[in-house]
C-alpha atoms as a PDB file:
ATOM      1  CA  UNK A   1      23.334-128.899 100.009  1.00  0.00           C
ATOM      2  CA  UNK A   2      26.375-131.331 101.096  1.00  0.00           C
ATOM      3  CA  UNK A   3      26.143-133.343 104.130  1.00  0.00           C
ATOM      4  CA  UNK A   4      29.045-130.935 105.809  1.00  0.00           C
ATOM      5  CA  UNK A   5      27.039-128.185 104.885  1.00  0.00           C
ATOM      6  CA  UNK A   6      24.191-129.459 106.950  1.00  0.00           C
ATOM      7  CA  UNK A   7      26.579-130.535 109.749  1.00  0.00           C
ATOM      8  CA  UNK A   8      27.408-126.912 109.919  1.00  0.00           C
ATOM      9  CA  UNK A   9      23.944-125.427 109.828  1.00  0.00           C
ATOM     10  CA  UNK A  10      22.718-128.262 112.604  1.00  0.00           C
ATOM     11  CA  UNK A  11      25.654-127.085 114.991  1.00  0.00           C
ATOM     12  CA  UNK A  12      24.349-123.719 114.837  1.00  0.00           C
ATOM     13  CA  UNK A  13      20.722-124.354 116.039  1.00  0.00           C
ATOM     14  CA  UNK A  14      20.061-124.377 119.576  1.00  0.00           C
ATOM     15  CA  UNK A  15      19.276-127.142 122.071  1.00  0.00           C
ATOM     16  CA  UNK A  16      15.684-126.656 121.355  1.00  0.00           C
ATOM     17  CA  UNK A  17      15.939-126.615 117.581  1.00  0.00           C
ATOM     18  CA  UNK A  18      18.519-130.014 117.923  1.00  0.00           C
ATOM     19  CA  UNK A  19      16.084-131.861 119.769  1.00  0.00           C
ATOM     20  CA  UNK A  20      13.226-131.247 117.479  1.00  0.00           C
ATOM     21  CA  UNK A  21      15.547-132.229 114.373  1.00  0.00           C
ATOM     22  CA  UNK A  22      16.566-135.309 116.657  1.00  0.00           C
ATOM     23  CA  UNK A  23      13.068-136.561 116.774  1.00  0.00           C
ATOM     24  CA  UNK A  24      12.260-135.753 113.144  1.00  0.00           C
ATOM     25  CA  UNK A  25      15.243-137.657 111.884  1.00  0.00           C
ATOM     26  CA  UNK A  26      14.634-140.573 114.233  1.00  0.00           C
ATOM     27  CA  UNK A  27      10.914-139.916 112.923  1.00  0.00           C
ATOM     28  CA  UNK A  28      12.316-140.913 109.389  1.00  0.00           C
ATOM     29  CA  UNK A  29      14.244-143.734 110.156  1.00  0.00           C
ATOM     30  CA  UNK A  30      11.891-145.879 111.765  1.00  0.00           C
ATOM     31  CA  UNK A  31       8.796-144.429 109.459  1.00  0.00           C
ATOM     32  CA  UNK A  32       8.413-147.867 107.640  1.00  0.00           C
ATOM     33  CA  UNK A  33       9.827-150.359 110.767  1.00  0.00           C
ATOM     34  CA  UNK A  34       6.519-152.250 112.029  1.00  0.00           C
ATOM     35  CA  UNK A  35       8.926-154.217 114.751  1.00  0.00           C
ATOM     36  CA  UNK A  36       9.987-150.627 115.912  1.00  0.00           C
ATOM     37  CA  UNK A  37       6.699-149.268 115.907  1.00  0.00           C
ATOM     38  CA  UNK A  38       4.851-152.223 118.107  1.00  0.00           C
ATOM     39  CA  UNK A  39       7.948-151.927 120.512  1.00  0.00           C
ATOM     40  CA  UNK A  40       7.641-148.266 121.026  1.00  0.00           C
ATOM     41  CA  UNK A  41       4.060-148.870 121.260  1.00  0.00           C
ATOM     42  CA  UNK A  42       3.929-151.732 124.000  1.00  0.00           C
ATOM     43  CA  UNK A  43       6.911-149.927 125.922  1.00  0.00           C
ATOM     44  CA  UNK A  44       4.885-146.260 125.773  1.00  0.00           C
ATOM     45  CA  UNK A  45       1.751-148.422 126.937  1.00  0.00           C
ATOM     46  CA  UNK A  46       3.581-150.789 129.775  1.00  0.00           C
ATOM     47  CA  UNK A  47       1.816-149.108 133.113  1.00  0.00           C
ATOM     48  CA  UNK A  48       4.037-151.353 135.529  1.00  0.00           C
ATOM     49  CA  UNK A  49       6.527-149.103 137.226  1.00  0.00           C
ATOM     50  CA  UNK A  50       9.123-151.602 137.940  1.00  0.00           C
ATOM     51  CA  UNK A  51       9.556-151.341 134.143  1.00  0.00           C
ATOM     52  CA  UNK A  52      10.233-147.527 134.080  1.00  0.00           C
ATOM     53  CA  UNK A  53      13.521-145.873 134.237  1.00  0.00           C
ATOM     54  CA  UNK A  54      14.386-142.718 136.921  1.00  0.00           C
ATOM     55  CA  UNK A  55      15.723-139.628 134.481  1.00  0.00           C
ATOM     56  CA  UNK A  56      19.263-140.097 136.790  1.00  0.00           C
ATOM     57  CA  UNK A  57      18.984-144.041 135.333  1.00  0.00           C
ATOM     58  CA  UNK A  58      18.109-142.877 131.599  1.00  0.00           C
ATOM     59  CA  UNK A  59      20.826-140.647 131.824  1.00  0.00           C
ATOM     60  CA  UNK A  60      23.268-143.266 133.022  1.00  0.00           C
ATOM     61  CA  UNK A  61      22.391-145.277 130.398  1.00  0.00           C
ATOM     62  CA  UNK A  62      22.171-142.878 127.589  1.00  0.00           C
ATOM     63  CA  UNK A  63      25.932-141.976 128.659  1.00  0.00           C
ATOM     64  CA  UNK A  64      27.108-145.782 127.633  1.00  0.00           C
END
């Protein structure tokens, strides 16, 4: 299967389907990064509020 080919079949899925195939390709690419992992890790584990982002704010951000 070509990479257009898969282009094609990805556009087809729906939002739900996307998502999941989001997180199992960003799954893959940071499978083997230790840096990525103990970032995630610490920012998944940080319980100090000021830290955390409103969904309005990650969506602002995530539009840049």
């Amino acid at each position: 299967m070509s990479l257009e080919q898969i282009k094609r079949a990805v556009a087809l899925l729906d939002e739900q389907q996307q998502a999941e195939l989001i997180s199992y390709t960003l799954q893959l690419r940071y499978a083997h990064d230790a840096s990525f992992h103990r970032e995630a890790t610490d920012r998944l584990n940080d319980r100090d509020p000021s830290h955390w982002l409103t969904p309005d704010e990650f969506e602002r951000r995530l539009d840049k």
